[in-house]
PDB file of N, CA and C in Angstrom:
ATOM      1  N   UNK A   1     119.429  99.334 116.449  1.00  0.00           N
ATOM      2  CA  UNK A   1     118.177  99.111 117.155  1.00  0.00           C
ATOM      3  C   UNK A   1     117.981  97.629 117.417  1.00  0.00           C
ATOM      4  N   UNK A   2     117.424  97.437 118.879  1.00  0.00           N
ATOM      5  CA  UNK A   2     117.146  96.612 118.914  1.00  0.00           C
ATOM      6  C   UNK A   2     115.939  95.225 117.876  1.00  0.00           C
ATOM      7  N   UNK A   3     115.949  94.212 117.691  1.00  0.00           N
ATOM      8  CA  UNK A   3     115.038  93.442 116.860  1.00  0.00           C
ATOM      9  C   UNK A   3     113.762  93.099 117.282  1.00  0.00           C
ATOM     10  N   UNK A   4     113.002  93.376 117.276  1.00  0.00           N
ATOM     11  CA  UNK A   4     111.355  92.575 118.180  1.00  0.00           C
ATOM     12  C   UNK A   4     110.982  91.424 117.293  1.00  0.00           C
ATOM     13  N   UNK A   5     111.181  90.276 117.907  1.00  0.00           N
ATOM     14  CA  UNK A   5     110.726  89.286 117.356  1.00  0.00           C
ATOM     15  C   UNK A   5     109.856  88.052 118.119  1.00  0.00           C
ATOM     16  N   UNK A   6     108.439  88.259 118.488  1.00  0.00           N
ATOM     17  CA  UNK A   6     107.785  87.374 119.205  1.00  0.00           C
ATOM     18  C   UNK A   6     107.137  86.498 118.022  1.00  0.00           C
ATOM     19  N   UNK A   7     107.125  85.286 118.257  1.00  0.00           N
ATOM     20  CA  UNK A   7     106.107  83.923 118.032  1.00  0.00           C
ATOM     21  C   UNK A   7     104.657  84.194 117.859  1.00  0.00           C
ATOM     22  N   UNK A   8     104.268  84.012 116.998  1.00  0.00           N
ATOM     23  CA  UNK A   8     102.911  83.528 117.344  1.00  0.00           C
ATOM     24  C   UNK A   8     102.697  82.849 117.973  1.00  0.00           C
ATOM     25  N   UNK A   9     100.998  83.191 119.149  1.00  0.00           N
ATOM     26  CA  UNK A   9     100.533  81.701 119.472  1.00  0.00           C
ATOM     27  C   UNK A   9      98.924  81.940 118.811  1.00  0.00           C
ATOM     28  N   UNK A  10      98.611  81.174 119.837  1.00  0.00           N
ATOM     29  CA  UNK A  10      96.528  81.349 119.192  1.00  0.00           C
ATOM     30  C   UNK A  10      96.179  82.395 119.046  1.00  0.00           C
ATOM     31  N   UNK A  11      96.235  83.241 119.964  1.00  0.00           N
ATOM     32  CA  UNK A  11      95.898  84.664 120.588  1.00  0.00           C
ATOM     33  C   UNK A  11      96.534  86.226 120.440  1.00  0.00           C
ATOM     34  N   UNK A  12      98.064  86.127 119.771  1.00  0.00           N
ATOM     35  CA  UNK A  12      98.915  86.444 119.738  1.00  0.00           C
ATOM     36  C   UNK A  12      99.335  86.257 118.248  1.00  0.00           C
ATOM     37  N   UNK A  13      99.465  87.504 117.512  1.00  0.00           N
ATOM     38  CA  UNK A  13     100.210  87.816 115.913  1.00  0.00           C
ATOM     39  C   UNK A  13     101.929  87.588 116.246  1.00  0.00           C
ATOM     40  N   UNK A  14     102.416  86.990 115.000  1.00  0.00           N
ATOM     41  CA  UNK A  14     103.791  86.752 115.491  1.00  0.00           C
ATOM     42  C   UNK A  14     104.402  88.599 114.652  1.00  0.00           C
ATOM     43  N   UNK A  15     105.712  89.105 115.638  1.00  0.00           N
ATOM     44  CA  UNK A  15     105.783  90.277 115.093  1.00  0.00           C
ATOM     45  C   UNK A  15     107.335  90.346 114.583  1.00  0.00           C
ATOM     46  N   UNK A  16     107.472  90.690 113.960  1.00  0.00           N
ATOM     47  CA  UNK A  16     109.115  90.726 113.086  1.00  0.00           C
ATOM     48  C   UNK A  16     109.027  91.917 112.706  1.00  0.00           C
ATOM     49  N   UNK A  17     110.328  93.182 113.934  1.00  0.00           N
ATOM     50  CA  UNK A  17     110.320  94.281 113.309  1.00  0.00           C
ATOM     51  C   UNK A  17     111.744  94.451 113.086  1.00  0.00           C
ATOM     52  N   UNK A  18     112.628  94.664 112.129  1.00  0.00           N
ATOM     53  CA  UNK A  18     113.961  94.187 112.087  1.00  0.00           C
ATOM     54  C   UNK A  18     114.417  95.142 111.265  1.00  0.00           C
ATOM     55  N   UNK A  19     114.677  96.286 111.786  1.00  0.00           N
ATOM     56  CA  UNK A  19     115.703  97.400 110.677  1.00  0.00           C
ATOM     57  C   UNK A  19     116.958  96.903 109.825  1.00  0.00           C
ATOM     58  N   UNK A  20     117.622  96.551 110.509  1.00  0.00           N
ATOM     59  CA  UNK A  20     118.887  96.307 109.799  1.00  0.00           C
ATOM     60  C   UNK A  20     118.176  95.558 108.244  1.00  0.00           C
ATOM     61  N   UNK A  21     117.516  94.655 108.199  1.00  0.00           N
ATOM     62  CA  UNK A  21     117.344  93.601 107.392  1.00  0.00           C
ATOM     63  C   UNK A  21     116.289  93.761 106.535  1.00  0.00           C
ATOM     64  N   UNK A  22     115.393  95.316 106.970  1.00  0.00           N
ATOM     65  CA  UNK A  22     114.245  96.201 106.395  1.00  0.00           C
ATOM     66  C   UNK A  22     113.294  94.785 106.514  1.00  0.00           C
ATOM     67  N   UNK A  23     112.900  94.232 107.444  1.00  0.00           N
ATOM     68  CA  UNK A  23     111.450  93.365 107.397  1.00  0.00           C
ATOM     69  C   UNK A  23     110.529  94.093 108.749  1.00  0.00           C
ATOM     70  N   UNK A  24     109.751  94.401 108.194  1.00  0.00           N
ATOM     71  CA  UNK A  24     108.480  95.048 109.768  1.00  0.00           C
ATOM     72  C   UNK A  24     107.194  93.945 109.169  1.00  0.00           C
ATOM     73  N   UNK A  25     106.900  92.996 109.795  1.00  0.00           N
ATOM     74  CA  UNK A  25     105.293  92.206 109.672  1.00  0.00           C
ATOM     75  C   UNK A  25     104.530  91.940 110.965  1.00  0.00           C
ATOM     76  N   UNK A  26     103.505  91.824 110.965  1.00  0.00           N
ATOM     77  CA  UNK A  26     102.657  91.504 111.623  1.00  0.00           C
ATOM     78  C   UNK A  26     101.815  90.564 111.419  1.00  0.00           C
ATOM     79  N   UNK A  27     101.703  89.227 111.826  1.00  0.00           N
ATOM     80  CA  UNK A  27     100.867  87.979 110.946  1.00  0.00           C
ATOM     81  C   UNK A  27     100.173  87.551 112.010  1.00  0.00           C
ATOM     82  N   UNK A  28      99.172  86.294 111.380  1.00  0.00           N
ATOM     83  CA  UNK A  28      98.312  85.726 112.245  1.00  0.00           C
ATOM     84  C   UNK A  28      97.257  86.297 113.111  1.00  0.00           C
ATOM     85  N   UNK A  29      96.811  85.914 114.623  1.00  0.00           N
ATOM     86  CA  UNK A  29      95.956  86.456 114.588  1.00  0.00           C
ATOM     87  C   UNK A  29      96.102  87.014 116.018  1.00  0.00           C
ATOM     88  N   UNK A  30      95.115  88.024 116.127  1.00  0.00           N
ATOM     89  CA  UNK A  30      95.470  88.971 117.138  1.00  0.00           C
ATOM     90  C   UNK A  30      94.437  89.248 118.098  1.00  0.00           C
ATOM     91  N   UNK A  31      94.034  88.555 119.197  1.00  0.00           N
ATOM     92  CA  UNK A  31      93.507  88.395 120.435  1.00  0.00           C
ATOM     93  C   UNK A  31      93.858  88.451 121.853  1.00  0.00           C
ATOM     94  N   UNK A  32      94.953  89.468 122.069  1.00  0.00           N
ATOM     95  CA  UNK A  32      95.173  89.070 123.776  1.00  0.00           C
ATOM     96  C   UNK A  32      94.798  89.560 124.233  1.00  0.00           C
ATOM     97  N   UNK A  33      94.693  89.233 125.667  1.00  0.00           N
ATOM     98  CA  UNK A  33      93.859  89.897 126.827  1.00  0.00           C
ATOM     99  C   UNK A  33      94.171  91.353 127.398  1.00  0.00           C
ATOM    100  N   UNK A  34      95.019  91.220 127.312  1.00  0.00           N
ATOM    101  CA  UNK A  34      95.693  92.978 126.819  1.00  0.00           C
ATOM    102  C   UNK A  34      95.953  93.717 125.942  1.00  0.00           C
ATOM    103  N   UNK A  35      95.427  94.378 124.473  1.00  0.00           N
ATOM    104  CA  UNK A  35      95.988  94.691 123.695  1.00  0.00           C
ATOM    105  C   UNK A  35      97.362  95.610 123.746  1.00  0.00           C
ATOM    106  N   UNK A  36      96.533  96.627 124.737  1.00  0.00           N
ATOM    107  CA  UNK A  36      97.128  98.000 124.745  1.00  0.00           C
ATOM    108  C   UNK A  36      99.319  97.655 125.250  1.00  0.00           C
ATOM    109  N   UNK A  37      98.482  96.580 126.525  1.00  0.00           N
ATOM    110  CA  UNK A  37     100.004  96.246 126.965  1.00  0.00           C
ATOM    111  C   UNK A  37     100.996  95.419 125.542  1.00  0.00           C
ATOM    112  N   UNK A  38     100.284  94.359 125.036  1.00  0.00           N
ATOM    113  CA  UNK A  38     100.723  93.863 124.479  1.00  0.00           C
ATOM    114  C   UNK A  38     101.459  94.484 122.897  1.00  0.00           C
ATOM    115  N   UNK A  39     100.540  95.549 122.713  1.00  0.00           N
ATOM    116  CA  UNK A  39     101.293  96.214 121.027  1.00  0.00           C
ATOM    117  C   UNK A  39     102.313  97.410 122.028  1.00  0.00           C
ATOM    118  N   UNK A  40     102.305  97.342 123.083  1.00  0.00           N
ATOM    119  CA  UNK A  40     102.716  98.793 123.253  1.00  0.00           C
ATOM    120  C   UNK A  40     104.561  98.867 123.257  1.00  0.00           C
ATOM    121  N   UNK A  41     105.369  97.814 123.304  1.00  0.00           N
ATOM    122  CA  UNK A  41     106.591  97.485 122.635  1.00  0.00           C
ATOM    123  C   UNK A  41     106.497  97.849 121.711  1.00  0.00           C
ATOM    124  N   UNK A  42     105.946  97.572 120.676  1.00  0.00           N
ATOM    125  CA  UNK A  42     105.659  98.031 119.140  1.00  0.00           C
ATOM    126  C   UNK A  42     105.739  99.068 118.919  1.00  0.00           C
ATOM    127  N   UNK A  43     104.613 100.311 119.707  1.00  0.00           N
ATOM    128  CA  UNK A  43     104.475 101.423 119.468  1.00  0.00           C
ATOM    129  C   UNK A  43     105.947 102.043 119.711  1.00  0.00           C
ATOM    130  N   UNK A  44     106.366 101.872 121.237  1.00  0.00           N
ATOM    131  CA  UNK A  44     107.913 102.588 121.207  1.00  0.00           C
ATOM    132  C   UNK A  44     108.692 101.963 120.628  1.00  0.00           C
ATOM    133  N   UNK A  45     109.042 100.945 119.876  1.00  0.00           N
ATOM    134  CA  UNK A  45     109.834 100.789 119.016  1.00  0.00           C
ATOM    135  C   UNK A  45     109.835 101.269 117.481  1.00  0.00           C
ATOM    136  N   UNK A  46     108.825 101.344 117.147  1.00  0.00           N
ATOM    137  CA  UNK A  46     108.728 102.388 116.217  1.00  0.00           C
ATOM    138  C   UNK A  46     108.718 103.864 116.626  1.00  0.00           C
ATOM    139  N   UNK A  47     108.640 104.603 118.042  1.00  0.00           N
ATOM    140  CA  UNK A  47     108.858 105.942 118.299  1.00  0.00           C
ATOM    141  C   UNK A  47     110.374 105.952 118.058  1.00  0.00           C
ATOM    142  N   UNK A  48     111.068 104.509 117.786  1.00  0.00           N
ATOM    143  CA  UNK A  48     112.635 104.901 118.393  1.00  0.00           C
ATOM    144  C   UNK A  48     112.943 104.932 116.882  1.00  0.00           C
ATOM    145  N   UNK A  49     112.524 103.988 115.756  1.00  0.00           N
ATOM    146  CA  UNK A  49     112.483 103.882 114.883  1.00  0.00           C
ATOM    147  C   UNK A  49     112.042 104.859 113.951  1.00  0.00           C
ATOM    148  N   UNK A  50     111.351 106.230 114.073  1.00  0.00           N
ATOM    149  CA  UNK A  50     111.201 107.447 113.325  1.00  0.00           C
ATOM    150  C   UNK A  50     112.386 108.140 113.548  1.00  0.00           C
ATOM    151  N   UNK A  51     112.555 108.262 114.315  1.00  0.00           N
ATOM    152  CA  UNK A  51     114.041 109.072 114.603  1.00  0.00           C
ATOM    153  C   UNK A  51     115.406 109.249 113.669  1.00  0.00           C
ATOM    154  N   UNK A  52     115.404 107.699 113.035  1.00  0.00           N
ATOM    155  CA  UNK A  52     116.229 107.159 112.196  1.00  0.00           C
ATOM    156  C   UNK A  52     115.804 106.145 111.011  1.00  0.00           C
ATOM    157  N   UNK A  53     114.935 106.293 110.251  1.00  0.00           N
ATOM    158  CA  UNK A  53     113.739 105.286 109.325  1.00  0.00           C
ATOM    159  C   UNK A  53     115.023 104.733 108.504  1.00  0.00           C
ATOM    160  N   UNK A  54     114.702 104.191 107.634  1.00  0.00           N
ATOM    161  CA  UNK A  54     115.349 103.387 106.659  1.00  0.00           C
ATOM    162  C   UNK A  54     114.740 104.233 105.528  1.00  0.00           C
ATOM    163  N   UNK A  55     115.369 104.354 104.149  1.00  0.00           N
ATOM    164  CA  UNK A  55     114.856 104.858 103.361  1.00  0.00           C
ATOM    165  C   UNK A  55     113.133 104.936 102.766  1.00  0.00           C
ATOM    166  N   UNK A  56     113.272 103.468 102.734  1.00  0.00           N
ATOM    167  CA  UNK A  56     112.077 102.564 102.840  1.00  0.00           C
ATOM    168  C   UNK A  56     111.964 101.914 103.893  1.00  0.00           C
ATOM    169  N   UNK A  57     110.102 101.907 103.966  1.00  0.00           N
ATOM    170  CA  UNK A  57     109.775 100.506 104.828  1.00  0.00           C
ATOM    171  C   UNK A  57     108.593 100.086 104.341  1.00  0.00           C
ATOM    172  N   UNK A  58     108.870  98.992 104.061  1.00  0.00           N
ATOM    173  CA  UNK A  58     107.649  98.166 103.675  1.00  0.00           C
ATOM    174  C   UNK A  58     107.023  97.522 105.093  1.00  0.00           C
ATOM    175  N   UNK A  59     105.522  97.732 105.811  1.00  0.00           N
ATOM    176  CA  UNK A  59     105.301  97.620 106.688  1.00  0.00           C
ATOM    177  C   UNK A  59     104.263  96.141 106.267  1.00  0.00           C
ATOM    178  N   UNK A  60     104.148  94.862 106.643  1.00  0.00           N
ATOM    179  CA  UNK A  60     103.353  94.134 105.748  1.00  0.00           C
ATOM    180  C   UNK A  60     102.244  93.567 107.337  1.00  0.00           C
ATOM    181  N   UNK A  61     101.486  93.559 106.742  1.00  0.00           N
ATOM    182  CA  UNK A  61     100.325  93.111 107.769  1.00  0.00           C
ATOM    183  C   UNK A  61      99.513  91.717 106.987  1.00  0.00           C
ATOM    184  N   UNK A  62      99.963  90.192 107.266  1.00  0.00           N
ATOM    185  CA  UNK A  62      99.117  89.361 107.076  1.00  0.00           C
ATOM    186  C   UNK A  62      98.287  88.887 108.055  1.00  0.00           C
ATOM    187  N   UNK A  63      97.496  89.287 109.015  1.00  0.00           N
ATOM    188  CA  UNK A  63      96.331  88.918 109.878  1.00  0.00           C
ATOM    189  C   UNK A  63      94.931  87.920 109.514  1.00  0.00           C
ATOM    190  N   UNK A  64      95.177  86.757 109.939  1.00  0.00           N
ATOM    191  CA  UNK A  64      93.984  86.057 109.694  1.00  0.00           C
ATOM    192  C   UNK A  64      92.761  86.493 110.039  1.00  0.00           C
ATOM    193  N   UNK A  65      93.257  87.235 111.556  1.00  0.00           N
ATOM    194  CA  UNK A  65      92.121  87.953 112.362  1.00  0.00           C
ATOM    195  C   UNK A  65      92.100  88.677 113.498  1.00  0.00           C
ATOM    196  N   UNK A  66      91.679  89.747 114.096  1.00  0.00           N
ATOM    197  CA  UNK A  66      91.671  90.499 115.179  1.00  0.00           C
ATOM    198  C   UNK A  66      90.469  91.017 115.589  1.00  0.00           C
ATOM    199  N   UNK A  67      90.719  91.289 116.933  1.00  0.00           N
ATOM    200  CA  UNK A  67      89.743  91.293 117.952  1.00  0.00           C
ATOM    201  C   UNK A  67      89.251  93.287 117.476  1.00  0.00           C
ATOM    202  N   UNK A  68      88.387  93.934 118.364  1.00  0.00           N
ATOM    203  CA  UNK A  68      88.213  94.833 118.293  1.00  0.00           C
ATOM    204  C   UNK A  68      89.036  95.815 118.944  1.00  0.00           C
ATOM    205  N   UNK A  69      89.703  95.511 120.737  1.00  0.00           N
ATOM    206  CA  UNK A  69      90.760  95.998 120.973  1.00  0.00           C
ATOM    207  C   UNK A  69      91.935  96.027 120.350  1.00  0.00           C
ATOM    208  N   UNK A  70      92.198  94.842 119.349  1.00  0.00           N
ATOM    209  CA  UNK A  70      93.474  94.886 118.439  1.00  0.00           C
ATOM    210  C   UNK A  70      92.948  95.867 117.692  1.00  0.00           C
ATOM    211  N   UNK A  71      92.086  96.264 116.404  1.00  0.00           N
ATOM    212  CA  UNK A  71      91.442  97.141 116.028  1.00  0.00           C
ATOM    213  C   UNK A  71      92.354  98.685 116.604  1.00  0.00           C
ATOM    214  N   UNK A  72      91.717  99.078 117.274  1.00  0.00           N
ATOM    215  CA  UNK A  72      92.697 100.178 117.727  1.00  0.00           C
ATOM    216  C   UNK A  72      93.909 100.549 117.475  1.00  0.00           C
ATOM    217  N   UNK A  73      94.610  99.108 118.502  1.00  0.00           N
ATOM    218  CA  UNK A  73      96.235  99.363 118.575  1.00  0.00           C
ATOM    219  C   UNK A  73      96.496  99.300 116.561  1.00  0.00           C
ATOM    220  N   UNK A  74      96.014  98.269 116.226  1.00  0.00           N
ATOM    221  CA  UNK A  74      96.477  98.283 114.983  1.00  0.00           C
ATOM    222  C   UNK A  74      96.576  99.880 114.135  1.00  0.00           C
ATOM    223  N   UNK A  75      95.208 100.530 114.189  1.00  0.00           N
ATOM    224  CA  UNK A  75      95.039 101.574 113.885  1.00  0.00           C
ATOM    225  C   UNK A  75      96.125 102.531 114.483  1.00  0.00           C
ATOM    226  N   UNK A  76      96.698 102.466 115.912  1.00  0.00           N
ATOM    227  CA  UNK A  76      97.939 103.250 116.350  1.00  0.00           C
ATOM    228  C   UNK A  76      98.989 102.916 115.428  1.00  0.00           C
ATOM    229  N   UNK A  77      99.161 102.034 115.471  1.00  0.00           N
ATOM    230  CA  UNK A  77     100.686 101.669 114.702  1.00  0.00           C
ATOM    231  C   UNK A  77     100.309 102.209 113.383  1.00  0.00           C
ATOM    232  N   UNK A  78      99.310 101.756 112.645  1.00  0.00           N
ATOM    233  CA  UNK A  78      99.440 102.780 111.035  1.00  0.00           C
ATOM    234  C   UNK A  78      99.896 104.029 111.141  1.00  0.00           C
ATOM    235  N   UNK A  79      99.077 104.754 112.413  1.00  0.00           N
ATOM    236  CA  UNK A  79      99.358 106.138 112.392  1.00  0.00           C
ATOM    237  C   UNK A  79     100.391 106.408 113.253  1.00  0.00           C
ATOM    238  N   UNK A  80     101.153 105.600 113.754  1.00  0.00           N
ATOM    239  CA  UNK A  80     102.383 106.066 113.903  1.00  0.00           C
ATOM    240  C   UNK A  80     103.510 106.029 112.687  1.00  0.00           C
ATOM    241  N   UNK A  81     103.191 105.102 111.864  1.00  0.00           N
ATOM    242  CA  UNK A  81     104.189 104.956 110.053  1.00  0.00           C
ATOM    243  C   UNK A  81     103.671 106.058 109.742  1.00  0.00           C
ATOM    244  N   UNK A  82     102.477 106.559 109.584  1.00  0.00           N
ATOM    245  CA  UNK A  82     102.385 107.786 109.113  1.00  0.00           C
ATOM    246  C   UNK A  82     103.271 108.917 108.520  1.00  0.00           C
ATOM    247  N   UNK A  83     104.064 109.066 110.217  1.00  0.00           N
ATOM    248  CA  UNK A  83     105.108 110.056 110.767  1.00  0.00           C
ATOM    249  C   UNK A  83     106.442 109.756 109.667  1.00  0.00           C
ATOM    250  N   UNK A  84     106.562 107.920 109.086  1.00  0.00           N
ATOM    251  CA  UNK A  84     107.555 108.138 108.549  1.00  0.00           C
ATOM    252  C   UNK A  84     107.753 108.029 106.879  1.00  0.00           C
ATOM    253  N   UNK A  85     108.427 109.091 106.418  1.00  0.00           N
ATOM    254  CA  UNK A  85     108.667 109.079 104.918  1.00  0.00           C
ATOM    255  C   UNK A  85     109.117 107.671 104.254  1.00  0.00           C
ATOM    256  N   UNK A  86     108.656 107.582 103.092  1.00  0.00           N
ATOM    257  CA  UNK A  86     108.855 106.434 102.531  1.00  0.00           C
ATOM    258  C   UNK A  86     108.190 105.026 102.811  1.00  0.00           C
ATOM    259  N   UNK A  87     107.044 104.664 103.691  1.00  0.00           N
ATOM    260  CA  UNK A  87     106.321 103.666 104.288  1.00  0.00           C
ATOM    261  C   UNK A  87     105.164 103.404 103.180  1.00  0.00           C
ATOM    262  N   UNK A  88     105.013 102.259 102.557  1.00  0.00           N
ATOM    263  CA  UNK A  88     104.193 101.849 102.584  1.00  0.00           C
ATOM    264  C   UNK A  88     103.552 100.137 103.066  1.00  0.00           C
ATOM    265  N   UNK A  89     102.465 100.204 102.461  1.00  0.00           N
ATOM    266  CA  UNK A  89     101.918  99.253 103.464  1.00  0.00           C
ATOM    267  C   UNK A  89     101.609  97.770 102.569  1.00  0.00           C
ATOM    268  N   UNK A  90     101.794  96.766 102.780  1.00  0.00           N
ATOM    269  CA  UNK A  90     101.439  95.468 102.233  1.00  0.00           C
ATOM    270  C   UNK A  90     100.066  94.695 103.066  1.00  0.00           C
ATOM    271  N   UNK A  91      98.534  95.058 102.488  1.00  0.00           N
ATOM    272  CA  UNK A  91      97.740  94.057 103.530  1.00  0.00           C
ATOM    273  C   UNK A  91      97.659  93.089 102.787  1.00  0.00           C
ATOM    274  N   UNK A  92      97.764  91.885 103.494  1.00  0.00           N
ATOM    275  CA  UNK A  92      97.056  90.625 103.074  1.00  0.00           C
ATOM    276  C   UNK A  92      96.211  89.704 103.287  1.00  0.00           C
ATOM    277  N   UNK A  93      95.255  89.200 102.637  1.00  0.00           N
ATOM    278  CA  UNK A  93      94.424  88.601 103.319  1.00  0.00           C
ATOM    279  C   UNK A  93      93.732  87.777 102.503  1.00  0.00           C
ATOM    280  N   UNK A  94      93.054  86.027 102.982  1.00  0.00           N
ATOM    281  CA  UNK A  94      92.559  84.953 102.419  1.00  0.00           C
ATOM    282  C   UNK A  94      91.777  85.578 101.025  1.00  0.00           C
ATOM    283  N   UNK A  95      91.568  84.851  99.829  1.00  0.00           N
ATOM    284  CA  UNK A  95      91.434  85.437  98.385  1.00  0.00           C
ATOM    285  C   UNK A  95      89.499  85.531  99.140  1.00  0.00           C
ATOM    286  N   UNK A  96      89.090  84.668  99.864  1.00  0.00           N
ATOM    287  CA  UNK A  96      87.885  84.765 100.325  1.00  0.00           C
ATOM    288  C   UNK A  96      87.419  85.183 101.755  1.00  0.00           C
ATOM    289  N   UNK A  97      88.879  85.995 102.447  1.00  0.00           N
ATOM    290  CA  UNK A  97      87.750  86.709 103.789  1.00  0.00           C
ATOM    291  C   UNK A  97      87.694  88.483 103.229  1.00  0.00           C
ATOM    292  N   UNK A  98      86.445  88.261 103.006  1.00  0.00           N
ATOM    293  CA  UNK A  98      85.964  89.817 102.732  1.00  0.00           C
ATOM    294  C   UNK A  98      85.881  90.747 103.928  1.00  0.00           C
ATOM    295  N   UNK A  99      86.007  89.872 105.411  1.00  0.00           N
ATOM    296  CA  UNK A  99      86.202  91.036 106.320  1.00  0.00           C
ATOM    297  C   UNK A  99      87.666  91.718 105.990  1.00  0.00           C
ATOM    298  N   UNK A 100      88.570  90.755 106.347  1.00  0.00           N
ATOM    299  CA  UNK A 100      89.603  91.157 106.645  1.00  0.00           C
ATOM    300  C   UNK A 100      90.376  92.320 105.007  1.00  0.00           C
ATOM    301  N   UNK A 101      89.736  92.198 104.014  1.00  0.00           N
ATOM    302  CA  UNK A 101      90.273  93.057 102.802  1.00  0.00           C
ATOM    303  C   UNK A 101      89.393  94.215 103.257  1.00  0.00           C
ATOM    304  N   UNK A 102      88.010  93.963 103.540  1.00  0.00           N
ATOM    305  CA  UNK A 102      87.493  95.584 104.075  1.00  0.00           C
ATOM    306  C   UNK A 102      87.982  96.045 105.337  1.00  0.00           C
ATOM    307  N   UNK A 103      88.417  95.463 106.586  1.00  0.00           N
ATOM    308  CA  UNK A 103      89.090  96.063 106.924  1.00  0.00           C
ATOM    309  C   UNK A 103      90.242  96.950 106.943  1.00  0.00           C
ATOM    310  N   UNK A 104      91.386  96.399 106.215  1.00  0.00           N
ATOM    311  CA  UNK A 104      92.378  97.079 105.604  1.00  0.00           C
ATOM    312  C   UNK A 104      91.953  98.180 104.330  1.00  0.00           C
ATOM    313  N   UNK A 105      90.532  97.978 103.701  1.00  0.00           N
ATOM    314  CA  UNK A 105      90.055  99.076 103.116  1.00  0.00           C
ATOM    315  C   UNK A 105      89.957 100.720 104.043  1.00  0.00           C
ATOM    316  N   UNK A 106      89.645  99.858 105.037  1.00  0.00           N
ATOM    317  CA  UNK A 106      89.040 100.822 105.717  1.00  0.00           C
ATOM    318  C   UNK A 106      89.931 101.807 106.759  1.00  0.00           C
ATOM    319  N   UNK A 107      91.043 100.997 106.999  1.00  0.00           N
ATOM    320  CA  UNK A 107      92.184 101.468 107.629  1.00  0.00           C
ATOM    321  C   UNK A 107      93.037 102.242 106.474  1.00  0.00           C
ATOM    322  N   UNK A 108      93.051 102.263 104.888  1.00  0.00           N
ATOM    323  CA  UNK A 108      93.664 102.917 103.870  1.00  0.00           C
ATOM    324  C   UNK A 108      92.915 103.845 103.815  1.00  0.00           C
ATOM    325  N   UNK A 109      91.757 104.215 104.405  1.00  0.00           N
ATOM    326  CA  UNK A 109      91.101 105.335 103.773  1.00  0.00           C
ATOM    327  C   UNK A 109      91.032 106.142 105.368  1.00  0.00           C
ATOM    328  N   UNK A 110      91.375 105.658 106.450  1.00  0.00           N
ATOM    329  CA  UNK A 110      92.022 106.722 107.666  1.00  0.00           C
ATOM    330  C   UNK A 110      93.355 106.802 107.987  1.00  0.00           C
ATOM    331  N   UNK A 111      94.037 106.372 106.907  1.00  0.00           N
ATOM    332  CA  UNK A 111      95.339 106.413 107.004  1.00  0.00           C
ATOM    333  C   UNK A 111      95.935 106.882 105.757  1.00  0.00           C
ATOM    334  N   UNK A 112      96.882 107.697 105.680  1.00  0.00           N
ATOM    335  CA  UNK A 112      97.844 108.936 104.998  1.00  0.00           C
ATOM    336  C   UNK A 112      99.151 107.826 104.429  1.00  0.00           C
ATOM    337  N   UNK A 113      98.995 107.185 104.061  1.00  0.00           N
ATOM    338  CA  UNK A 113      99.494 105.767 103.579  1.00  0.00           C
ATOM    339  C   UNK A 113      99.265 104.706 102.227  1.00  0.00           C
ATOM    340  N   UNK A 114     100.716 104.707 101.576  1.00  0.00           N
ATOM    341  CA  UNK A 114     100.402 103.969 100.404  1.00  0.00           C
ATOM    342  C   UNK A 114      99.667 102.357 100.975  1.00  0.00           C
ATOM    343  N   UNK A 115      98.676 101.652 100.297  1.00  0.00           N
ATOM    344  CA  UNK A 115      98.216 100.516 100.841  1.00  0.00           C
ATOM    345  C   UNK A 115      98.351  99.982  99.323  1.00  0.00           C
ATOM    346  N   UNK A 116      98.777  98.492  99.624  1.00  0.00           N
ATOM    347  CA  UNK A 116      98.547  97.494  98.498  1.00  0.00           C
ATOM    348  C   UNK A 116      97.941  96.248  99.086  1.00  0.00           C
ATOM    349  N   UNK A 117      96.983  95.892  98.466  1.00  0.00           N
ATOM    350  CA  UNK A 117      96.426  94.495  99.030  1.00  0.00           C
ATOM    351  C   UNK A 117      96.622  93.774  98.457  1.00  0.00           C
ATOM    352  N   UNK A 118      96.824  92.302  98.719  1.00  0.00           N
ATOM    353  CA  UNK A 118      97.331  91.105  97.930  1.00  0.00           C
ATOM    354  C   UNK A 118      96.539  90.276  98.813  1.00  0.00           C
ATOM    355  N   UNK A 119      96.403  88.918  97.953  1.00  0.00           N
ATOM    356  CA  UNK A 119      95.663  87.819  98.375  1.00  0.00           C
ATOM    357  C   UNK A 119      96.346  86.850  98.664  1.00  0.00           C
ATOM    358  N   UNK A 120      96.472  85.933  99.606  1.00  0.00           N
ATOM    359  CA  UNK A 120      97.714  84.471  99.561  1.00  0.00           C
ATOM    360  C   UNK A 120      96.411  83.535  99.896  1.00  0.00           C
TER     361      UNK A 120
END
């Protein structure tokens, strides 16, 4: 499979989804003017990526911050790991933004998914 590996910029989470090497993250922060276009690589690369999972996947999400259209897509992509055996999830987030740990609260409790939260 191919590797998805975009940069962060301001607006834009940098994304590292890399089978061979078992790393899937999502960091920084997530604002573009398109969500839907913009995660939607993501989504079919993980449709291509159920097909054939890795035993494990540790899926890790460090987000400083996202918009409400990210909101969504983000919520797609959990529930597309869903689909695959062995996924769980790494959120992380500042020891002091209480949004961003209730968010990922809140995405563990509509999602069928081991969640661990950690603080950096």
């Amino acid at each position: 499979m191919e590797i998805i590996s975009l940069e962060g910029t301001e607006d834009t989470p940098k994304i590292l989804l890399d089978k061979g090497n078992g790393i899937f993250e999502i960091s920084g922060r997530s604002l573009p003017e398109d969500s839907a276009e913009f995660y939607q690589p993501v989504l079919d690369w993980l449709e291509e990526y159920k097909k054939d999972p890795n035993p494990e996947t540790l899926f890790v999400f460090k987000l400083e911050y996202f918009n409400t259209a990210s909101s969504k897509l983000i919520l797609d992509i959990l529930s597309s790991l869903e689909d695959i055996k062995g996924t769980k999830i790494d959120w992380y987030f500042y020891e002091d933004d209480e949004d961003m740990e209730e968010a990922g609260e809140e995405f563990s409790e509509l999602i069928d998914l081991e969640f661990e939260f950690k603080t950096y």
